[in-house]
C-alpha atoms as a PDB file:
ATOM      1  CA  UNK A   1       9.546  60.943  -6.702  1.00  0.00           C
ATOM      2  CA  UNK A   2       9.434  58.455  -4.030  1.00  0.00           C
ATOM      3  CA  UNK A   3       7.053  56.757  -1.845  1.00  0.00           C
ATOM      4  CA  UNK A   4       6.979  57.093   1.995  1.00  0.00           C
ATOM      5  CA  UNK A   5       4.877  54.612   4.463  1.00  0.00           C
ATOM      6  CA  UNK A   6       2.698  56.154   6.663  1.00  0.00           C
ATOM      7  CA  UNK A   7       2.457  54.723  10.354  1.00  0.00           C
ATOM      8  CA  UNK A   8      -0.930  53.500  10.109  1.00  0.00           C
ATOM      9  CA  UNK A   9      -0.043  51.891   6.762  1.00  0.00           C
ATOM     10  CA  UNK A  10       3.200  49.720   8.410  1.00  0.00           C
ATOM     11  CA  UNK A  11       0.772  48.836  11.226  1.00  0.00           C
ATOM     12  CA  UNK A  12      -1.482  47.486   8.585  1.00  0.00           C
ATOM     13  CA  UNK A  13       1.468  46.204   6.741  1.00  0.00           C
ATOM     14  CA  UNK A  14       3.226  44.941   9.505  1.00  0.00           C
ATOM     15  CA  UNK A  15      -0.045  43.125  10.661  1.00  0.00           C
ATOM     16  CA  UNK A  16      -0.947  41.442   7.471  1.00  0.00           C
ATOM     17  CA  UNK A  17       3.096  39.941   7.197  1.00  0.00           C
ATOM     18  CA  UNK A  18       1.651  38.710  11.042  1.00  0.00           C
ATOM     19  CA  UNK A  19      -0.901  36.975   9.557  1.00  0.00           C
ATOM     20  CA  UNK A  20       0.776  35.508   6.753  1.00  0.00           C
ATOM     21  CA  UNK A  21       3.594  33.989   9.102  1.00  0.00           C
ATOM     22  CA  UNK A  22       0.766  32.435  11.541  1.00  0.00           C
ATOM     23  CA  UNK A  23      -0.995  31.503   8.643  1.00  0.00           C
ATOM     24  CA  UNK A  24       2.143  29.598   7.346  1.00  0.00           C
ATOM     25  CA  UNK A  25       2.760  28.191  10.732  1.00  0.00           C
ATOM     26  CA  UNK A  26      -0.582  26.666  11.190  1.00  0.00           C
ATOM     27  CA  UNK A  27      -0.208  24.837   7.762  1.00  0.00           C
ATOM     28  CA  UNK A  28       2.890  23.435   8.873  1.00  0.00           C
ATOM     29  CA  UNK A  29       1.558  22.220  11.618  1.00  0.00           C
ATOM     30  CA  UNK A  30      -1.239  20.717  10.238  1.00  0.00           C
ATOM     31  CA  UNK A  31       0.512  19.468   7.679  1.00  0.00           C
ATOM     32  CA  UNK A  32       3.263  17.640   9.989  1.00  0.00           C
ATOM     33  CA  UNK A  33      -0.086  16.101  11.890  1.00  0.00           C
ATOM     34  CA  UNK A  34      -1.418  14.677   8.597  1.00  0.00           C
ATOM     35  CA  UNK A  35       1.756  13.565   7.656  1.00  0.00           C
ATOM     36  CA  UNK A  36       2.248  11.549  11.021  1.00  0.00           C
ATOM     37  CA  UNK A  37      -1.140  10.119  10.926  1.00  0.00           C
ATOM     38  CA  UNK A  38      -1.019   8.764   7.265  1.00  0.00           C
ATOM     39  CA  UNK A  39       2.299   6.997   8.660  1.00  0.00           C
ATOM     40  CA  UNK A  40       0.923   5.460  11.195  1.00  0.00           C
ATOM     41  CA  UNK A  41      -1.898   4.481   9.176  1.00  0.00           C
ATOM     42  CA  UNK A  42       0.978   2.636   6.682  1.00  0.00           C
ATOM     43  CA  UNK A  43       2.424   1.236   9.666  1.00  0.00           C
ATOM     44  CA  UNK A  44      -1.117  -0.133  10.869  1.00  0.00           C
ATOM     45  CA  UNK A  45      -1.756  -1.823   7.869  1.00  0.00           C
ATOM     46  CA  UNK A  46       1.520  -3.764   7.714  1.00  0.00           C
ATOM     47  CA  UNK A  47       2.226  -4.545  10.628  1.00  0.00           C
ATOM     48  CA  UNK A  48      -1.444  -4.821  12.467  1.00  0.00           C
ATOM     49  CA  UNK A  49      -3.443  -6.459   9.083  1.00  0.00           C
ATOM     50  CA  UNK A  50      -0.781  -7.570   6.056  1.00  0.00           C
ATOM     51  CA  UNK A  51       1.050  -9.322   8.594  1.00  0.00           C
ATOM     52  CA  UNK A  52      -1.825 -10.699  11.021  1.00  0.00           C
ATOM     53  CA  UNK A  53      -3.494 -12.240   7.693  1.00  0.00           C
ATOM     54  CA  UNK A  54      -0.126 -14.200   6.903  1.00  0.00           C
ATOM     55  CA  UNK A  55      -0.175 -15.494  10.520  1.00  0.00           C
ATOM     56  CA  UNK A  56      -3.592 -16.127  10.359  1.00  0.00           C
ATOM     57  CA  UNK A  57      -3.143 -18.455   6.662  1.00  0.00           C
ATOM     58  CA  UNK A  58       0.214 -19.836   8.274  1.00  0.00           C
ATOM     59  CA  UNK A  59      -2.268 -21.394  11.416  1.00  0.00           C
ATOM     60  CA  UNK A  60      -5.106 -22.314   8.713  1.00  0.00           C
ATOM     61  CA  UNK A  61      -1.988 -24.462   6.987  1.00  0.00           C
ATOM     62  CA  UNK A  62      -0.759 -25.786   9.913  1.00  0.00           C
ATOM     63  CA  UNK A  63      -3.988 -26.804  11.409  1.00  0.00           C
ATOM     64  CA  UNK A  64      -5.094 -28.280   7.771  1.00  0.00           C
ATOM     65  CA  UNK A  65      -1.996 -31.064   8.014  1.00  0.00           C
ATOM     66  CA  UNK A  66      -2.945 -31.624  11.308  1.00  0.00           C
ATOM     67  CA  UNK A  67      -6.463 -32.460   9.924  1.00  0.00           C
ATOM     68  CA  UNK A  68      -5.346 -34.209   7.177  1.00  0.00           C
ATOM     69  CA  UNK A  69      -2.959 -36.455   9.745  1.00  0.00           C
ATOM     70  CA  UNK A  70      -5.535 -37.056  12.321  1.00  0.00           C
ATOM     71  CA  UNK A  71      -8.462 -38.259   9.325  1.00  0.00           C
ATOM     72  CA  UNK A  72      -5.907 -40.489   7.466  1.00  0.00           C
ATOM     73  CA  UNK A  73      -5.306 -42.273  11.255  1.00  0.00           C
ATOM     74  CA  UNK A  74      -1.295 -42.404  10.187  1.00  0.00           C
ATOM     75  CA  UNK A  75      -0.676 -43.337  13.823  1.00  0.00           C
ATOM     76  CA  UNK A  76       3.442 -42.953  13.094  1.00  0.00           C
ATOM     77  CA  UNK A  77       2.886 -39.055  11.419  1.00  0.00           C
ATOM     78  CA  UNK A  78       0.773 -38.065  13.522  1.00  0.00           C
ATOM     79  CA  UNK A  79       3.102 -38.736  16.871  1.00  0.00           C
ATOM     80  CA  UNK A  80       5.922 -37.410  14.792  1.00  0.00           C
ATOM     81  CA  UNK A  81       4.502 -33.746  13.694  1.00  0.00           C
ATOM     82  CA  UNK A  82       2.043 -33.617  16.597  1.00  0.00           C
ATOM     83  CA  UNK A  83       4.705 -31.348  18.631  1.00  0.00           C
ATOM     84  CA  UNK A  84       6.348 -29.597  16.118  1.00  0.00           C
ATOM     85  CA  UNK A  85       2.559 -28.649  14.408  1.00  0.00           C
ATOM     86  CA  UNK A  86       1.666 -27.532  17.995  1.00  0.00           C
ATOM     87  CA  UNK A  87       4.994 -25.247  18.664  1.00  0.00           C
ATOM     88  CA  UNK A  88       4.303 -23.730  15.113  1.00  0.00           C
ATOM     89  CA  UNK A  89       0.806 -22.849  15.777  1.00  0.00           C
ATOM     90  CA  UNK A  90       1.621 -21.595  19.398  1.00  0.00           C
ATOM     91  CA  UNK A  91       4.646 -19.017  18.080  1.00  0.00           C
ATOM     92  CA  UNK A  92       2.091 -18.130  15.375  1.00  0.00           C
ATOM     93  CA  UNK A  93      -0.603 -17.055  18.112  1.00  0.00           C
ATOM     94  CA  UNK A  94       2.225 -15.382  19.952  1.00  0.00           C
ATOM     95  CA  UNK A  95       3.104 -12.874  17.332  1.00  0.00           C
ATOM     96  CA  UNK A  96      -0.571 -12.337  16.560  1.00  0.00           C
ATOM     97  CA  UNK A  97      -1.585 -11.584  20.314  1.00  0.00           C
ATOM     98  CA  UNK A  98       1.392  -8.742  19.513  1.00  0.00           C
ATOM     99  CA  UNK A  99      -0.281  -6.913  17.279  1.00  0.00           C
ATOM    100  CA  UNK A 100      -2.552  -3.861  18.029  1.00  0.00           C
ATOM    101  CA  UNK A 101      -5.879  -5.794  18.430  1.00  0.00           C
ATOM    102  CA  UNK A 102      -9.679  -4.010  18.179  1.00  0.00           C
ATOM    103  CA  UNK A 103     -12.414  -4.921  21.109  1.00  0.00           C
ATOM    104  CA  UNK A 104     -14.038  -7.308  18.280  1.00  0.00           C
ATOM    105  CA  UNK A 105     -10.819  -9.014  17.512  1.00  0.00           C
ATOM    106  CA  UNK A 106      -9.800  -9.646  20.862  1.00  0.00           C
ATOM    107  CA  UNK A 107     -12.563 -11.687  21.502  1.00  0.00           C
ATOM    108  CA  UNK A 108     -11.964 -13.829  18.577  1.00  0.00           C
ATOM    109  CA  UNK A 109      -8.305 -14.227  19.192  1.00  0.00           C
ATOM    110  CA  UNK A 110      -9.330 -15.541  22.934  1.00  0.00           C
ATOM    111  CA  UNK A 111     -11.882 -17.311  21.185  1.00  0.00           C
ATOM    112  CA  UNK A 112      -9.059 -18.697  19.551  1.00  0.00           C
ATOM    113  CA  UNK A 113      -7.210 -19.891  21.884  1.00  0.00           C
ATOM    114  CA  UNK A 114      -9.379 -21.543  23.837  1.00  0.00           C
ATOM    115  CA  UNK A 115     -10.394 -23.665  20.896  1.00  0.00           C
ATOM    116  CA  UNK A 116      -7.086 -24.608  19.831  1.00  0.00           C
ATOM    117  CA  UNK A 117      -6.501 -25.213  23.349  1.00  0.00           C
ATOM    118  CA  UNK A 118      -9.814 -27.800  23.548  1.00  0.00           C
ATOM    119  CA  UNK A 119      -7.742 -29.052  19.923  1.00  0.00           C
ATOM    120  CA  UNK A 120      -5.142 -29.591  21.589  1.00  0.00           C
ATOM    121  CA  UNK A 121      -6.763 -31.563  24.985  1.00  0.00           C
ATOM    122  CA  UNK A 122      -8.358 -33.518  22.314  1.00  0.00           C
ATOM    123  CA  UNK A 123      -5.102 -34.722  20.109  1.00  0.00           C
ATOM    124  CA  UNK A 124      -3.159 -35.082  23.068  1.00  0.00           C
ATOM    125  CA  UNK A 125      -5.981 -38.088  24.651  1.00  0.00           C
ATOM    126  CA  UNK A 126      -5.597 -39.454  20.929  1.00  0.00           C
ATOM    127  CA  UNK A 127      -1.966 -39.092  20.624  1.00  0.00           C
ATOM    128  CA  UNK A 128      -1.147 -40.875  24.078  1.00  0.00           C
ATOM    129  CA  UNK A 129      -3.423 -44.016  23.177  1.00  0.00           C
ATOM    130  CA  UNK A 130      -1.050 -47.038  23.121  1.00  0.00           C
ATOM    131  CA  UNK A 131      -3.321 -48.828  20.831  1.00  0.00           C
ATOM    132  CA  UNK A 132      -3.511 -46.677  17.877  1.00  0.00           C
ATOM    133  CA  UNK A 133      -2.869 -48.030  14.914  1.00  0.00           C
ATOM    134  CA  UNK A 134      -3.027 -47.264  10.955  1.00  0.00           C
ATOM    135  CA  UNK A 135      -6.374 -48.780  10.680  1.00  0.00           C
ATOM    136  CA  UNK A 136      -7.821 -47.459  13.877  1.00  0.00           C
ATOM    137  CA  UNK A 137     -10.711 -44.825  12.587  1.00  0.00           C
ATOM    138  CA  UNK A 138     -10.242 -41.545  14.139  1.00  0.00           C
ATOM    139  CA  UNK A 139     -13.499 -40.006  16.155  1.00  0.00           C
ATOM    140  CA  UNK A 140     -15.515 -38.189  14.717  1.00  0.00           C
ATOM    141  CA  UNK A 141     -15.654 -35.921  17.766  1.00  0.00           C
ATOM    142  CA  UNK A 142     -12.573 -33.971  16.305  1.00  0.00           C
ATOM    143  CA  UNK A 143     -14.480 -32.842  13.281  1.00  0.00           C
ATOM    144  CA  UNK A 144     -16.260 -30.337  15.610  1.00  0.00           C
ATOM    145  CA  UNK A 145     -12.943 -28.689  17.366  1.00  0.00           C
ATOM    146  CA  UNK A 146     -11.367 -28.187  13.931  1.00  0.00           C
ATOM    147  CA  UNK A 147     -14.585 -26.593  12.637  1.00  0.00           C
ATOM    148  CA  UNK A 148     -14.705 -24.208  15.790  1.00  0.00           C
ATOM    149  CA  UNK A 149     -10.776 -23.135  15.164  1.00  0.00           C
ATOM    150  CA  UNK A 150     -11.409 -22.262  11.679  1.00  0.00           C
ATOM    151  CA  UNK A 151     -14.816 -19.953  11.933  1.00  0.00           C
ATOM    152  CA  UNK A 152     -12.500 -18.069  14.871  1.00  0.00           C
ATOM    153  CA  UNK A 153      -9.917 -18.324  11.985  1.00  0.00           C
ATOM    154  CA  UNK A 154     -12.303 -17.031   8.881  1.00  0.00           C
ATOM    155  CA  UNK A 155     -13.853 -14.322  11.572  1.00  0.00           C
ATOM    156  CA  UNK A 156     -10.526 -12.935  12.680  1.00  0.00           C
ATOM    157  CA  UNK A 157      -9.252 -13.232   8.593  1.00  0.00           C
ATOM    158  CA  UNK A 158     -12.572 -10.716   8.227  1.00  0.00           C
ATOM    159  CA  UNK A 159     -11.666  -8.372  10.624  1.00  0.00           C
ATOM    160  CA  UNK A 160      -8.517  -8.004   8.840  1.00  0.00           C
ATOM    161  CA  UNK A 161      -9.934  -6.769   5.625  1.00  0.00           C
ATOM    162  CA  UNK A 162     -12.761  -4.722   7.625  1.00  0.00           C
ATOM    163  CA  UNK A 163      -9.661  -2.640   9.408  1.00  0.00           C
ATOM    164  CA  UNK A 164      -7.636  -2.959   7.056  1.00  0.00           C
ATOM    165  CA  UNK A 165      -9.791  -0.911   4.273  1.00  0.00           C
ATOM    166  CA  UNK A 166     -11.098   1.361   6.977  1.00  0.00           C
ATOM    167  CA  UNK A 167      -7.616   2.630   7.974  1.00  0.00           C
ATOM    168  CA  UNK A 168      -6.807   3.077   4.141  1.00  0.00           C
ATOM    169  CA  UNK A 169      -9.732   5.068   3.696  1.00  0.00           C
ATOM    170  CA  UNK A 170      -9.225   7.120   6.634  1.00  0.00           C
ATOM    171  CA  UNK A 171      -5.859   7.932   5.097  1.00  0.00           C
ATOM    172  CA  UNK A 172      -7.101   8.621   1.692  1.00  0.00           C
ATOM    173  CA  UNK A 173      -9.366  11.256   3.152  1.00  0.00           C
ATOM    174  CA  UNK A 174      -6.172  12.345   5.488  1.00  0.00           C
ATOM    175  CA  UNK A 175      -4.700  13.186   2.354  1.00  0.00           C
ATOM    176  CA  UNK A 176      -7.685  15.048   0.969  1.00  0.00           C
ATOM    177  CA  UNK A 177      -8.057  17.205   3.870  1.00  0.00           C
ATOM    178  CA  UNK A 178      -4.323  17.988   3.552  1.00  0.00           C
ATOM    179  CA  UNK A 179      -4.636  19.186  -0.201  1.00  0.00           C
ATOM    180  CA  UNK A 180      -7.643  21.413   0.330  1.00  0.00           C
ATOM    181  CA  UNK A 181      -5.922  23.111   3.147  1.00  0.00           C
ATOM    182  CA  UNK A 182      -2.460  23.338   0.530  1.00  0.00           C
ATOM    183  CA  UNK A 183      -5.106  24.615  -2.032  1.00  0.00           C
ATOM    184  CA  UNK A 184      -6.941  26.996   0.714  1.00  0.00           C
ATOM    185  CA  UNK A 185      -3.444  28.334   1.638  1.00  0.00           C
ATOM    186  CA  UNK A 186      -2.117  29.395  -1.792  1.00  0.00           C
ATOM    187  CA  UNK A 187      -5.550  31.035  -2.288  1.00  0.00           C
ATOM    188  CA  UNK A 188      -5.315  32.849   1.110  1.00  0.00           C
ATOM    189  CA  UNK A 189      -1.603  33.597   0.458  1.00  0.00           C
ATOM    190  CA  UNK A 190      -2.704  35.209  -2.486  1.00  0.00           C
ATOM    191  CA  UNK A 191      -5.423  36.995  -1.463  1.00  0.00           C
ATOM    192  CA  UNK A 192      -2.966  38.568   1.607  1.00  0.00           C
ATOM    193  CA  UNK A 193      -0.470  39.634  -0.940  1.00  0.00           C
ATOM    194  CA  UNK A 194      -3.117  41.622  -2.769  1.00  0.00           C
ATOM    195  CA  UNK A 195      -3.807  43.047   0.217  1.00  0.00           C
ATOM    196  CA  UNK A 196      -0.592  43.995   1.578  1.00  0.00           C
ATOM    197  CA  UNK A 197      -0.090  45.583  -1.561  1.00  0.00           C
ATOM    198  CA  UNK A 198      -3.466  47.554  -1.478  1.00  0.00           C
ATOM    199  CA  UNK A 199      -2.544  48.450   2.163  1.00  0.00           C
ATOM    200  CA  UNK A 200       0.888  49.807   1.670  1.00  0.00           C
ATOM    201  CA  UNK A 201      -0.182  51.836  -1.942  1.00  0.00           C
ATOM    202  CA  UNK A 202      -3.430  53.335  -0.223  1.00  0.00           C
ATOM    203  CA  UNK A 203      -2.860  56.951   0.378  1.00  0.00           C
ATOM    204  CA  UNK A 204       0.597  57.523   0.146  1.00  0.00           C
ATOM    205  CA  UNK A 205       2.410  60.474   1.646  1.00  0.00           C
ATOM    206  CA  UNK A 206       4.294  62.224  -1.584  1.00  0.00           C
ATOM    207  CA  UNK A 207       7.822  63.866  -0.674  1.00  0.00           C
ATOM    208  CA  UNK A 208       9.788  65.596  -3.589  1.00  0.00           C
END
């Protein structure tokens, strides 16, 4: 005895293979999108945070030995390492100013600059003075651009751990999402395949 398929049964058979194809498809798809996103996501946090908090403590250094030059009024130093601190900051800011930079942080990088760059004005007038000396005090004034650099500094080091935890959570729940749907497929896969076979066994057609 053997079992012949009906027409209306391969329609209904041929129908719910359809389904399981699209279904497998869409996964795919879905699957490829979560994928790219949780790369990028890896990506962002290197490149745009891990790496924009190294440049940010490599300016912090550099602009602490140029405090520590300017308060111990080491006339000879501070002439010496004025342009090479400088050039190090600047490529520093450079590289930062590459990176993918939110609304907030922009602000605070220009924020940045600006106050280095009133730093700089500052050092420069000091620098140029013929009549510095060891024992000549330094003002007092520059206490205020150093403290302006560094809040820009400790607000822009922020931001960095504010993205930076937001983009790994957004991937962590990238990564759910893409397990429930792997978990939601099986159990639709499953449920398809009982129904293929309930479809194709329903009312056979018996020929001896």
């Amino acid at each position: 005895m053997r079992w012949k398929l009906s027409l209306a049964q391969r329609i209904r058979a041929g129908a719910a293979l359809a389904v399981v194809f699209l279904l497998i498809i869409a996964t795919n798809l879905i699957d490829k999108n979560h994928f790219r996103i949780v790369k990028e996501n890896l990506t962002t946090v290197y490149e745009d945070r891990l790496l924009t908090k190294n440049y940010l403590y490599l300016i912090s250094r550099n602009l602490q030995q140029k405090k520590e030059i300017l308060q111990s009024s080491d006339a000879d130093d501070l002439r010496e390492l004025h342009l090479a601190i400088n050039d190090s900051i600047d490529a520093l800011i450079d590289r930062f100013s590459s990176t993918k930079l939110t609304e907030q942080e922009s602000l605070r990088y220009t924020s940045l600059k600006e106050n280095i760059q009133a730093l700089k004005k500052f050092e420069n007038a000091y620098v140029s003075d013929e009549s510095i000396t060891p024992e000549a005090p330094i003002s007092t004034n520059s206490e205020q651009y150093f403290q302006a650099v560094f809040q820009d500094l400790d607000a822009l080091y922020k931001i960095q751990l504010e993205e930076g935890s937001r983009v790994i959570s957004s991937s962590n729940q990238t990564i759910k999402s893409s397990d429930l749907i792997a978990k939601l497929e099986i159990g639709a896969l499953i449920v398809i395949g009982i129904l293929i076979q309930l479809l194709i066994f329903m009312k056979p057609s018996k020929h001896q």
